[in-house]
Structures are given as structure tokens and as C-alpha cells.
Protein backbone atom coordinates (compact mmCIF):
# COMPACT_ATOMS: atom_id res chain seq x y z
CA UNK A 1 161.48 113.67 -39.01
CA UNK A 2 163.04 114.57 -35.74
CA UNK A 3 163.42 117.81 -34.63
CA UNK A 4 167.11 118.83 -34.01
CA UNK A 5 168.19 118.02 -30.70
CA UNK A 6 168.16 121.25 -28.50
CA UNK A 7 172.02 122.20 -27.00
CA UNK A 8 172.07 122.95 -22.94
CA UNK A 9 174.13 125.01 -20.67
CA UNK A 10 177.05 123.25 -20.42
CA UNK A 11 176.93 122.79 -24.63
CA UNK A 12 175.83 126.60 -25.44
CA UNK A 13 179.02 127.69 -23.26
CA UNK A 14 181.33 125.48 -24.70
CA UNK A 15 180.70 126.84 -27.78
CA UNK A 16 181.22 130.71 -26.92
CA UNK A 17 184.21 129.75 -25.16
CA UNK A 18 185.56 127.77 -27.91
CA UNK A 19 184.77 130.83 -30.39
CA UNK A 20 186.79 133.03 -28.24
CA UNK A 21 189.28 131.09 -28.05
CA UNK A 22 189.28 131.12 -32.29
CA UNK A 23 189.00 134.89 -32.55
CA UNK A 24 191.94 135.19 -29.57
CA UNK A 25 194.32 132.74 -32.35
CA UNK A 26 193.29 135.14 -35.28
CA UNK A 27 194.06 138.17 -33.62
CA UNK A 28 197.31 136.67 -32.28
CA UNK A 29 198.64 135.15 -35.68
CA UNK A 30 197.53 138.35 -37.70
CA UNK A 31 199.78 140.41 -34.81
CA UNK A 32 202.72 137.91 -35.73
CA UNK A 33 202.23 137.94 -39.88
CA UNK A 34 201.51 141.46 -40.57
CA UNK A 35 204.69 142.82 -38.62
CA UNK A 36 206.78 141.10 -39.81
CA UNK A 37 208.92 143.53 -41.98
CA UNK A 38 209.29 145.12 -38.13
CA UNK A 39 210.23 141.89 -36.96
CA UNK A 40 212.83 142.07 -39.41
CA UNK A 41 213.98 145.45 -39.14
CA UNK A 42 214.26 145.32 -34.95
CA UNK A 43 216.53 142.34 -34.95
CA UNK A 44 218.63 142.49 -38.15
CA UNK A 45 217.69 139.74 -39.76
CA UNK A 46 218.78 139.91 -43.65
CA UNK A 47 216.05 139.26 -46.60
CA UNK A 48 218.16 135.59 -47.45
CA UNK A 49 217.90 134.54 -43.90
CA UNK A 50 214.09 135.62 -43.51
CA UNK A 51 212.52 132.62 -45.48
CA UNK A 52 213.97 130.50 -43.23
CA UNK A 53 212.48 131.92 -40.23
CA UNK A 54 209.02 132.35 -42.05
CA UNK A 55 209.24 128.41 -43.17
CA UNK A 56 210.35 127.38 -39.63
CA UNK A 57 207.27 128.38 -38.38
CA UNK A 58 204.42 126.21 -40.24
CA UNK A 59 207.42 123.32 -40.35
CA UNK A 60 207.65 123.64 -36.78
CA UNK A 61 204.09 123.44 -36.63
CA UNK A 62 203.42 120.65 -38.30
CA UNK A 63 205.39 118.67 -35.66
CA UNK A 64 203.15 120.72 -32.65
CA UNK A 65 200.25 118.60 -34.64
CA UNK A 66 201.67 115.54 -34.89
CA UNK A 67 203.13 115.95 -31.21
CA UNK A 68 199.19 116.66 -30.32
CA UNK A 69 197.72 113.55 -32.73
CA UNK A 70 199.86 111.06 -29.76
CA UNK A 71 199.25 113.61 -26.95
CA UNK A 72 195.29 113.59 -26.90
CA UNK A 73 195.26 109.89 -26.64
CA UNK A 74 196.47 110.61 -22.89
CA UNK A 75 194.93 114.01 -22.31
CA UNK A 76 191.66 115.85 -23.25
CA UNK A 77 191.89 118.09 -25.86
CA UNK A 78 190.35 120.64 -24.29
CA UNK A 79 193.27 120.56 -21.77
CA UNK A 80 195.57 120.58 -24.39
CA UNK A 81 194.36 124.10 -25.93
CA UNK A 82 194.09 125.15 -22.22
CA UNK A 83 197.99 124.71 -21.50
CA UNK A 84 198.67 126.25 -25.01
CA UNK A 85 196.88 128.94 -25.73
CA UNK A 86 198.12 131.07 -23.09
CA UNK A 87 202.35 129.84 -24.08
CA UNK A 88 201.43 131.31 -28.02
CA UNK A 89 200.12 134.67 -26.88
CA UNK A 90 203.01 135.15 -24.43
CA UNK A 91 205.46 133.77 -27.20
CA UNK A 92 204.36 136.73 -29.36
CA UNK A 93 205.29 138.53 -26.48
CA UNK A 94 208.35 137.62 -26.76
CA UNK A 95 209.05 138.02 -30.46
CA UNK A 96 208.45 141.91 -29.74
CA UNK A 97 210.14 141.91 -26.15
CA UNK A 98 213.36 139.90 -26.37
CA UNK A 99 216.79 141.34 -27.30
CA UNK A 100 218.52 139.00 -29.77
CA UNK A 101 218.53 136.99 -32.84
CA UNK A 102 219.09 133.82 -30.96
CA UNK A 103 216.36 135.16 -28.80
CA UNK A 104 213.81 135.71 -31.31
CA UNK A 105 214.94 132.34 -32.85
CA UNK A 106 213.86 130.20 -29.62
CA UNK A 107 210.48 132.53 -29.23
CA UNK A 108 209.24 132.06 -32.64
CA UNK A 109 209.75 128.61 -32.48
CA UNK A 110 207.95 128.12 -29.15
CA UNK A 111 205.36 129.84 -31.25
CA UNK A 112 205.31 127.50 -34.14
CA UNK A 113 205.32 124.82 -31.93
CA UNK A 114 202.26 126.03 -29.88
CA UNK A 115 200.71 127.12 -32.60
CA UNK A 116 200.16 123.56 -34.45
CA UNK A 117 199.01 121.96 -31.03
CA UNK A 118 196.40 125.07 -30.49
CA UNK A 119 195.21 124.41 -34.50
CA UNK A 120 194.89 121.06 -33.95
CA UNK A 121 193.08 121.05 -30.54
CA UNK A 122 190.74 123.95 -31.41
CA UNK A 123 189.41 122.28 -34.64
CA UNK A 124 189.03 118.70 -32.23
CA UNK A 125 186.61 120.78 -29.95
CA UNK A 126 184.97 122.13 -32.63
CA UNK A 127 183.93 118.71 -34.46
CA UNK A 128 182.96 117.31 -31.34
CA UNK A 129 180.70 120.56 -30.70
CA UNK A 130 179.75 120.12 -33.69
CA UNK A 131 178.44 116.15 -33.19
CA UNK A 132 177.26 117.17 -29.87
CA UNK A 133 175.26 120.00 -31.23
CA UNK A 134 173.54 117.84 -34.66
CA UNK A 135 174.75 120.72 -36.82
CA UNK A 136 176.37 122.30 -38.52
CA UNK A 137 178.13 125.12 -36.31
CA UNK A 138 182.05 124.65 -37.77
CA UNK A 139 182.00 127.52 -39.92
CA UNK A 140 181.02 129.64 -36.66
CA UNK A 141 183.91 129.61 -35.38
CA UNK A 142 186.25 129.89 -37.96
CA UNK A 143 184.25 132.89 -38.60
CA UNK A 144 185.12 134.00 -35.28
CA UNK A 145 188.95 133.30 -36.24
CA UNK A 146 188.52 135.81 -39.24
CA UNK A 147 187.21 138.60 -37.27
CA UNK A 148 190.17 137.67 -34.99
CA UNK A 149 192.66 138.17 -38.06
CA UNK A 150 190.61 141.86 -39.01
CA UNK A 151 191.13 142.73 -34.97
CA UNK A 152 194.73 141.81 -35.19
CA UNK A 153 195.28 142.91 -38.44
CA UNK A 154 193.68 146.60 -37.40
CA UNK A 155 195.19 146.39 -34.52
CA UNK A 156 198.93 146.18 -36.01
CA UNK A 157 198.14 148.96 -38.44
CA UNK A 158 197.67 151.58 -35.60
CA UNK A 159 201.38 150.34 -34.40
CA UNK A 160 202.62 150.98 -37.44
CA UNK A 161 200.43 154.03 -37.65
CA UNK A 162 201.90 155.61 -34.63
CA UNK A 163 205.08 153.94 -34.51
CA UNK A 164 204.66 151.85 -31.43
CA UNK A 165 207.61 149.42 -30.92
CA UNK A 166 206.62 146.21 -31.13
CA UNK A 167 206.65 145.06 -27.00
CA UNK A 168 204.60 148.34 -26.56
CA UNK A 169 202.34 147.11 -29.37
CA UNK A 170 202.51 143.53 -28.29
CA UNK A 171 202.58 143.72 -24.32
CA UNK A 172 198.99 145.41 -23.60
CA UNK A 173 196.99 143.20 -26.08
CA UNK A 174 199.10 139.87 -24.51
CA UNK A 175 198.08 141.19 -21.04
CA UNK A 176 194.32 141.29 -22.24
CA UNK A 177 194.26 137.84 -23.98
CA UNK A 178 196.17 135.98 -21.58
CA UNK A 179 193.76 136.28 -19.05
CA UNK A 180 190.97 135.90 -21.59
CA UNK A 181 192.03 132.77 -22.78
CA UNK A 182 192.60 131.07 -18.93
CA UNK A 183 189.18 131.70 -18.33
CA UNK A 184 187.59 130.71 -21.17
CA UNK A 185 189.27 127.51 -21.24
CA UNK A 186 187.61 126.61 -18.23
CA UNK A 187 184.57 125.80 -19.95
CA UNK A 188 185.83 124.04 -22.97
CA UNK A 189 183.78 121.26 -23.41
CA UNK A 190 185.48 117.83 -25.58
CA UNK A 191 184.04 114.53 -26.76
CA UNK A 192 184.56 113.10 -23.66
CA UNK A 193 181.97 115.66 -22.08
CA UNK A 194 179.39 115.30 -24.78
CA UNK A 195 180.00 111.44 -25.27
CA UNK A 196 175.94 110.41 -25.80
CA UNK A 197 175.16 113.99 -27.59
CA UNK A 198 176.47 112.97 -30.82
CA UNK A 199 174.41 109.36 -30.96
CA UNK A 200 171.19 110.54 -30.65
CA UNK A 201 171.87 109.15 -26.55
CA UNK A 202 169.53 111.59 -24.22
CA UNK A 203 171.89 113.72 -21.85
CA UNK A 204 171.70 116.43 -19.50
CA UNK A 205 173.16 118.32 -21.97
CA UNK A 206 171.22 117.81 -25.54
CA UNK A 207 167.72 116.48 -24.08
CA UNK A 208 165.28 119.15 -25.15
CA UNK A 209 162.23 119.86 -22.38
CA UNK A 210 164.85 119.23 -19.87
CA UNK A 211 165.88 121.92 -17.44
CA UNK A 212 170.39 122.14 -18.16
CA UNK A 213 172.48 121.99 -14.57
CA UNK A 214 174.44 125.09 -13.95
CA UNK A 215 177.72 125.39 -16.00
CA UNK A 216 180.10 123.81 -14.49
CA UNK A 217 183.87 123.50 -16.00
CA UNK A 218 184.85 119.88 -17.22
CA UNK A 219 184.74 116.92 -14.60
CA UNK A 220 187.77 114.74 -14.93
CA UNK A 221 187.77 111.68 -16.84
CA UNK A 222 188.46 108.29 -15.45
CA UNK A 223 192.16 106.83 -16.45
CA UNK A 224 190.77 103.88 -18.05
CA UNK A 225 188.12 105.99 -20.42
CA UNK A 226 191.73 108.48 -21.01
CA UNK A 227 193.71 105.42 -22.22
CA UNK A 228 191.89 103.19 -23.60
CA UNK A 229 193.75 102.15 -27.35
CA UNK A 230 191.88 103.71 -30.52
CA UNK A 231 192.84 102.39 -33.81
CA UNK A 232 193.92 105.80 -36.44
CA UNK A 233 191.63 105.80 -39.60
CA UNK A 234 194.54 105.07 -42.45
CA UNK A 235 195.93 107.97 -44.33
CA UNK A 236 195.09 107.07 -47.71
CA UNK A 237 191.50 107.00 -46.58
CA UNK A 238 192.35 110.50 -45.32
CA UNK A 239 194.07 111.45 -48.35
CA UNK A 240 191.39 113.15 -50.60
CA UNK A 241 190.57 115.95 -47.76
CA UNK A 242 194.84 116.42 -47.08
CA UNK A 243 194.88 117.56 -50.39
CA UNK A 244 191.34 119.69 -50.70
CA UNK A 245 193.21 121.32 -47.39
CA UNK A 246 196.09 121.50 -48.86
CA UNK A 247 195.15 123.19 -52.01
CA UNK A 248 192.92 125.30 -50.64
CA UNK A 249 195.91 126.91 -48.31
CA UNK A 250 197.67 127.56 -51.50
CA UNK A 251 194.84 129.62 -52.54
CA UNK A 252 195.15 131.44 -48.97
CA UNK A 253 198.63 132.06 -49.11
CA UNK A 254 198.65 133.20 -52.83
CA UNK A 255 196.23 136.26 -51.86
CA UNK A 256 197.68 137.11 -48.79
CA UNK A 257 201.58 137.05 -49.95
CA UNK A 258 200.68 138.38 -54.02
CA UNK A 259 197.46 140.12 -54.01
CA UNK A 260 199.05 143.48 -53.10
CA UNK A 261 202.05 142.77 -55.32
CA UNK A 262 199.67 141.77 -58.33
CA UNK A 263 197.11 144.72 -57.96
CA UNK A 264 200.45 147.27 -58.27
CA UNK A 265 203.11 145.48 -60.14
CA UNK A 266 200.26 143.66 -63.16
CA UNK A 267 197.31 145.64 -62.44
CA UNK A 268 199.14 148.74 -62.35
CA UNK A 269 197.14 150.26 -58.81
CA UNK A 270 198.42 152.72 -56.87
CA UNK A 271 200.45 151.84 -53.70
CA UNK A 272 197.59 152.37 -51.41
CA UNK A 273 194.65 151.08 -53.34
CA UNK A 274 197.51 147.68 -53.77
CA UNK A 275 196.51 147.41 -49.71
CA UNK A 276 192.39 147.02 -50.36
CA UNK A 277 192.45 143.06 -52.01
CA UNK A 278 193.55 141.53 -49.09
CA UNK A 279 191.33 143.20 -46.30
CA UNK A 280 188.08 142.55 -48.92
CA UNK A 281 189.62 139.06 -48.65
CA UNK A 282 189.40 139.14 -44.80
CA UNK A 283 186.05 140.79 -44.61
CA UNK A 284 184.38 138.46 -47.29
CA UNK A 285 185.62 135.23 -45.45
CA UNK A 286 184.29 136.39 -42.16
CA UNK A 287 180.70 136.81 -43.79
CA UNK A 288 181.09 133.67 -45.68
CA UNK A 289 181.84 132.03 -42.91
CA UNK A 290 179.37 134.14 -40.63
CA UNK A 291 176.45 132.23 -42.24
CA UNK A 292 178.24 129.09 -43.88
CA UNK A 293 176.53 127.06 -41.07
CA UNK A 294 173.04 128.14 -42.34
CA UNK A 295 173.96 127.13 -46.25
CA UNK A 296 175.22 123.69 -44.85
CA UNK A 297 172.00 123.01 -42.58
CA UNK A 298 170.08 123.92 -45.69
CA UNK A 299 172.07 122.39 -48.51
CA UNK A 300 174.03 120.13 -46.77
CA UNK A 301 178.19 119.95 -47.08
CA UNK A 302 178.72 118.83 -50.05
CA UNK A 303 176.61 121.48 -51.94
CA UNK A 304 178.35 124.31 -50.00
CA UNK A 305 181.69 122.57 -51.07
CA UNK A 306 180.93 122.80 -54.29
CA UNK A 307 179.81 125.59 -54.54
CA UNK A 308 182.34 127.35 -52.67
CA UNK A 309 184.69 125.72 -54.89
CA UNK A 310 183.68 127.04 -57.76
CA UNK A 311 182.69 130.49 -56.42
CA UNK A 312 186.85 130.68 -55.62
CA UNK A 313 187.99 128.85 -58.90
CA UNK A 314 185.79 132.05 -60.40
CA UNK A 315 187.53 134.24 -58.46
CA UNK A 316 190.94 133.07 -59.72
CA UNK A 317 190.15 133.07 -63.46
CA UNK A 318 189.01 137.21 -62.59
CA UNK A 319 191.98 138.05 -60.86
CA UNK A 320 193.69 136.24 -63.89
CA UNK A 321 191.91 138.10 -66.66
CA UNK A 322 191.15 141.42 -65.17
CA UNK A 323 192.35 144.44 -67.25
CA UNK A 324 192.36 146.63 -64.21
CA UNK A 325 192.91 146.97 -60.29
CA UNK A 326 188.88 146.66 -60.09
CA UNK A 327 188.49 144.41 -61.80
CA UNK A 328 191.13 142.27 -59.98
CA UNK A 329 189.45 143.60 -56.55
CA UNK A 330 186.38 142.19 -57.53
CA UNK A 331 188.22 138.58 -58.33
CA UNK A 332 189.76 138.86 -54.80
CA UNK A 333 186.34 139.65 -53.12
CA UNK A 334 184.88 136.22 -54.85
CA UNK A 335 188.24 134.07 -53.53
CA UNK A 336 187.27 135.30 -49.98
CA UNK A 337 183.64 134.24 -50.61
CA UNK A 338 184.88 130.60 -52.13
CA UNK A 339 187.59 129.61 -50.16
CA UNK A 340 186.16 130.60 -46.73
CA UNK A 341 184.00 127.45 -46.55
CA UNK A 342 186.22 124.94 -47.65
CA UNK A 343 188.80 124.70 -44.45
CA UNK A 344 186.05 124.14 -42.10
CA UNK A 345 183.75 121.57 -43.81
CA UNK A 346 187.44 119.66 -44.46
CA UNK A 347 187.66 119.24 -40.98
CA UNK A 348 184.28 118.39 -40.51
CA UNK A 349 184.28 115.89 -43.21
CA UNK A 350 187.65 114.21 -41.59
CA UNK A 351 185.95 114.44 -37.86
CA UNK A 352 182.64 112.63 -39.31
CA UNK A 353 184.07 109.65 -41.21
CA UNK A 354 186.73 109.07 -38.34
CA UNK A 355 184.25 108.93 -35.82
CA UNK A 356 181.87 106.93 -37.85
CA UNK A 357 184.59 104.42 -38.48
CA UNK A 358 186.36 104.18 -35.57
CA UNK A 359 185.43 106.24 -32.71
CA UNK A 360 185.47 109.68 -31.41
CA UNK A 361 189.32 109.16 -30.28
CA UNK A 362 189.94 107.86 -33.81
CA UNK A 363 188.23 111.88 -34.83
CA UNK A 364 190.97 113.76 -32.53
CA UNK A 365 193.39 111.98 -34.41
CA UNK A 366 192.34 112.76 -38.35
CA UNK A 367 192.19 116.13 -37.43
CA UNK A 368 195.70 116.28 -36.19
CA UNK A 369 196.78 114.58 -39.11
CA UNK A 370 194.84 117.01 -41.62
CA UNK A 371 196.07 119.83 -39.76
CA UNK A 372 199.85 118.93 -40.58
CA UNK A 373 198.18 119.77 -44.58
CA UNK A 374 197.22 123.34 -43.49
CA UNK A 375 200.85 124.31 -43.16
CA UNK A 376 201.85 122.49 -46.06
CA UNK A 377 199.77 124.35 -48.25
CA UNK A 378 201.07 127.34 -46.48
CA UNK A 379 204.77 126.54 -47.49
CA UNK A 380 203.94 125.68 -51.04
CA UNK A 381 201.58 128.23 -51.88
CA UNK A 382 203.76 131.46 -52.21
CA UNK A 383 207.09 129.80 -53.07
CA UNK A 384 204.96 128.40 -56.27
CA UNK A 385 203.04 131.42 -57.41
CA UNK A 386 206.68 133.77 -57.26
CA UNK A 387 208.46 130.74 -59.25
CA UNK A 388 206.05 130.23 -61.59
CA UNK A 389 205.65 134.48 -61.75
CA UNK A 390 209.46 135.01 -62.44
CA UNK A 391 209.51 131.72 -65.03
CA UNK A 392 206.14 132.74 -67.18
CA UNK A 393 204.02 135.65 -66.11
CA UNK A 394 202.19 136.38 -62.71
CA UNK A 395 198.27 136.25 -64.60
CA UNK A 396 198.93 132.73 -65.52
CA UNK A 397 200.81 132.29 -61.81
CA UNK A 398 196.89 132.51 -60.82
CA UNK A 399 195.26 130.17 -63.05
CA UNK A 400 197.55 127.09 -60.81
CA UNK A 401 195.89 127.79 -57.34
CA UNK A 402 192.64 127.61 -59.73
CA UNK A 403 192.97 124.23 -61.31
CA UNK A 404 194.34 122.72 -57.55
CA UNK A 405 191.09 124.19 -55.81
CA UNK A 406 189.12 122.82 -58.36
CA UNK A 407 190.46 119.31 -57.67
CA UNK A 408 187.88 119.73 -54.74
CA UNK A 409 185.40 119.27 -56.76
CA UNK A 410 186.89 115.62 -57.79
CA UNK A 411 186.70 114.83 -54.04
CA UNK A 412 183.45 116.66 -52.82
CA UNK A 413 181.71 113.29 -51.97
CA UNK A 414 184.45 112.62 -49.11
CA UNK A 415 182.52 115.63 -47.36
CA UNK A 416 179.14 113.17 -47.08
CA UNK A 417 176.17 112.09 -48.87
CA UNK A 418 174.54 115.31 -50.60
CA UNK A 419 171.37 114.38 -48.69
CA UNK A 420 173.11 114.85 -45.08
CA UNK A 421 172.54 118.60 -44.36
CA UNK A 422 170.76 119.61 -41.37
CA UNK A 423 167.72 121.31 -39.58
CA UNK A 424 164.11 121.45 -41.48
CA UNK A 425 164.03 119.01 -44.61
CA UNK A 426 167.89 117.19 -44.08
CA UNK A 427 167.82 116.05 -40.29
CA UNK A 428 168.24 112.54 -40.14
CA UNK A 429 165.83 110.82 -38.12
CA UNK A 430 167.32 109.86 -34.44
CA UNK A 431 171.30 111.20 -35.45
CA UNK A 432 173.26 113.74 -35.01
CA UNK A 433 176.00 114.45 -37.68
CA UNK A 434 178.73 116.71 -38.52
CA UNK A 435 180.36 118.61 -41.53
């Protein structure tokens, strides 16, 4: 056995950069979601037009990925969630600051559009981080994107709280995490930076025993290396993880769009107590996520997977049979400890067998493409649980989202062999692995 290989400077700050630049996205998107009745209120926009502005969003996202997938074969990603992270925060900016419909209209879809290139070049830096680093360290920072979502989420409750308008809500946190975002993104590190660290290659920057250079922000890369062609891995190879993404975003979205509606409405809670299942969700997915990475390096992927899986499939059949709001709370709580694992490893999984198969390029590019599933499942997910609500009965709405996350199950080998975990009793000898 091999010892894991040891990160250096230039690694180690890449990776608190990178989670910054997560929990900066999570406080910015919970900002956006969780005002938007204000949103709706400030500019007159009518409940039949509203679904179209909330679909535009992830639609218009969705093309921000696929824009990205042909963009990073020119440019670094790193560079890529450079240029855009700053354009989303100052586009929520603008959602609060601007003075029109057609206004509004233009700034959220800046934001849409920003949004699916910063998605997709975040989770890129964090596989290759991930390689570089020879474990598992994914769930990390989507952890760090959760405690984003509870700062942003808090954060819009005191505006509501006191009444703040949204540019007076919106202006001072965009003039903190501008800033914050420019300079962190000076020391994202991509693939290109940690080409040899994922190999099992000695560099400067994974060769344990050996002193790390200063940090130093990313050198340029030469034209040729920029360019050079990289064949895509074919979608129906990536098809089993779309739909485990997929389907597990249509467990997301059904909590945070019904759980407050089915607490008061099935459960029969009070108003306030109807508030409590989502921010148990939040807070359980930030400590599921807070030591995924351990399970993973102990158990490996695909046992986390599973387990997750069911954990969350549990947590559906609760919420489904609960005679009371408790009850139902206590369904909610296991959802946020299921589902919190399964986003992550997916892109792991698709950043592993791209780059096994083709290349780390050939990575960049499944990610894009599985990203493009994220808001998918987004769309589908609350659309299907009202329908099916209105058309049957909202307890057996819940049981749905349960069968499609279990599907996961059907595909948990796509996340690797059950053997490839990492650290004491799963390192592979000489490699360095992700997901």
C-alpha cells in the first residue's frame, strides 16, 4: 500500500478558494430563491406569468452549460468561473436594483445564464482537485455550498424581517462578495495546473517530503496544450449518472417547493412550525456533506451511494406515511441526510470515467453535460409532485421522487468498483482517483 499522496501549497489553496467560491454561489442563489414572492410583488409580475420566469432560469441555464462544455476547450476553467462569478452576484444586484419588468427580464436571465457556466466550471475544478488531491474531497465543497444556502437563506429572512427593500438587502452583501470572489479566483487551480497530480506523476505540488513553492496564482498555459482536440465520452455512456442527477434534483425540488405546503395543508402544522422541514433539510445536507468525504475514503463511492440512496428513499416513504407534522419532520431530516451525497459523487463518478477514458479535457466536458441534468430535474420535480397532488393525493405525490431515487441504486456501479475508496485499507497502490 501507498500512502496517500500529500497536497502542497499551491493544491491546499486551490481548494479553500474553490470552497469559497461554492459557499459565495449558495448564499447568492438562496438570496435569489427565497425572495422571490418580493421579486414578484416589487415588479408586478402576475402568479400566470411567474412560472415562466422561474422556468427561464434553469432553461436558460442549461444553455450557460452547454455554452461552457465548447468554451473550456479554449479556456481554463478556472478562468471561466473567474469571469462569471463576479457577473451572477452583480446580476442579483440587479434583480433587486432595476426599475422594470423588461428590466428584471434581461437581469434574471444574465443570471441564469451565468449561473449554468459558474455550476459547470465549479464542479470541473472540483473533480480535478479532487484527482489532484487522491481523494475524496467533492463532498467538501458542496458542503461549503449548503452552508452558503443557510447564510443566504438567514440572511434573506432578516430582509424580510425588517422589511429591507430588496437593493438595500441585495447591494451590501453584492459589495462584500464581489470582491471576495475576484480574489479568490486568483488562486483557482484546474487540471491543467495539477496535470501529473492525478497519475501518481511526482510534482511540486503532490510530492510528499518536498518543501511546496510559495502560492502563486495560475501560470498561463501554452496555446497548443489550450487547443489541442479531445474526443467527448458519448452520452449514452453518460446516461445512467444524467438520470441518478436528474432524479435526485426531483427529490431537491420536491422538499424545497412542497415540504412547507405538505407539513400545513396534509400534516395539518401550524403556519410557523410548516417553515422548520426545509431548514432541517438545509442543516442535515451540510453535515452530510460536512463528512461525506470521510464515509467515501472509508467505504468507497459506491457504498456511500447506496447508502445515501436508501437513507433518502426512507425518508420519502416517512414523509409519505407520517400521521403527524413530526413525524413528517423527521422524514424530511432523513431526505437531507440521503440526498446530500448523491449530487457530488455523480459528478465525481462522470469526472473519473471521462478522464479514465479519454482525458482530463474529455472530464470538463461530462461535467458540463451532466450539469444540463441538474436543472432538468429542477424543472420536473415540482411541476410533477403538484400534478400528481391535484390528480390523486399529495402522500402518494411523495412515494414518485422515492421510486426515481431509488433507480440509483440500479446504477450505483457507474460510481466505481466498490473496492475504490480511499486513505487506510482502499488506496490503490501508485493512483490517485476520484468520486
Amino acid at each position: 500500500m501507498t500512502a496517500p499522496l500529500v497536497p502542497g501549497a499551491q493544491l491546499r489553496h486551490g481548494r479553500i478558494s474553490l470552497a469559497l467560491s461554492f459557499l459565495v454561489q449558495g448564499a447568492v442563489f438562496a438570496l435569489l430563491v427565497t425572495r422571490i414572492p418580493a421579486i414578484q410583488d416589487r415588479y408586478g409580475i402576475s402568479d400566470g406569468l411567474l412560472p415562466v420566469f422561474l422556468a427561464a432560469v434553469p432553461v436558460l441555464a442549461g444553455v450557460g452549460s452547454v455554452v461552457t462544455e465548447q468554451l473550456v476547450k479554449r479556456v481554463r476553467p478556472s478562468r471561466v468561473l473567474r469571469c462569471v462569478q463576479p457577473v451572477v452576484c452583480l446580476a442579483l444586484l440587479a434583480v433587486g436594483a432595476v426599475g422594470s419588468m423588461a428590466q428584471v427580464t434581461v437581469a434574471l436571465a444574465v443570471f441564469g445564464l451565468s449561473v449554468g457556466a459558474l455550476d459547470a466550471s465549479m464542479n470541473m475544478l472540483g473533480v480535478s482537485l479532487q484527482r489532484a488531491y487522491g481523494r475524496s474531497i467533492m463532498l467538501g465543497f458542496h458542503a461549503a455550498y449548503s452552508l452558503g444556502g443557510i447564510v443566504g437563506a438567514s440572511l434573506a429572512w432578516a430582509g424580510a424581517h425588517w422589511k429591507l427593500s430588496l437593493g438595500l438587502l441585495y447591494g451590501p452583501v453584492v459589495a462584500v462578495l464581489v470582491p471576495l470572489a475576484v480574489v479568490v479566483g486568483r488562486w483557482f487551480v484546474d487540471r491543467r495546473d495539477t496535470a501529473g497530480a492525478g497519475t501518481g506523476r511526482p510534482t511540486e505540488a503532490t510530492t510528499p517530503g518536498t518543501p511546496s513553492a510559495p502560492m502563486a496564482p495560475s501560470a498561463p498555459v501554452a496555446p497548443a496544450a489550450a487547443s489541442a482536440p479531445v474526443a467527448p465520452v458519448a452520452m449514452r455512456l453518460l446516461l445512467p449518472l444524467c438520470l441518478v442527477m436528474a432524479f435526485a434534483y426531483i427529490g431537491d425540488s420536491t422538499v424545497s417547493n412542497w415540504s412547507a405546503k405538505y407539513l400545513q395543508d396534509v400534516l395539518g402544522s401550524s403556519e410557523q412550525l410548516a417553515t422548520v422541514p426545509y431548514n432541517v433539510y438545509m442543516v442535515t445536507t451540510l453535515l452530510g456533506r460536512a463528512v461525506g468525504d470521510l464515509g467515501v475514503r472509508r467505504f468507497g463511492a459506491v457504498a456511500v451511494v447506496r447508502c445515501g440512496t436508501v437513507v433518502a428513499a426512507g425518508g420519502f416513504a416517512v414523509v409519505a406515511a407520517a400521521p403527524g407534522a413530526w413525524a413528517g419532520m423527521a422524514g424530511f431530516t432523513l431526505l437531507g441526510l440521503g440526498l446530500c451525497v448523491i449530487v457530488p459523487q455523480t459528478f465525481a463518478a462522470a469526472g473519473r470515467y471521462a478522464y479514465d477514458s479519454q482525458g482530463a479535457g474529455a472530464s470538463d466536458m461530462a461535467i458540463a453535460r451532466l450539469n444540463i441534468f441538474n436543472y432538468v430535474g429542477f424543472l420536473i420535480g415540482s411541476p410533477l409532485v403538484g400534478a400528481l397532488g391535484d390528480a390523486w393525493s399529495y402522500r402518494g405525490a411523495m412515494l414518485v421522487p422515492m421510486v426515481l431515487v431509488l433507480v440509483t441504486l440500479v446504477y450505483a456501479r457507474s460510481f466505481g468498483a466498490p473496492r475504490a475508496g480511499y486513505g487506510d485499507r482502499h488506496e490503490r497502490p501508485r493512483t490517485a482517483d476520484v468520486g
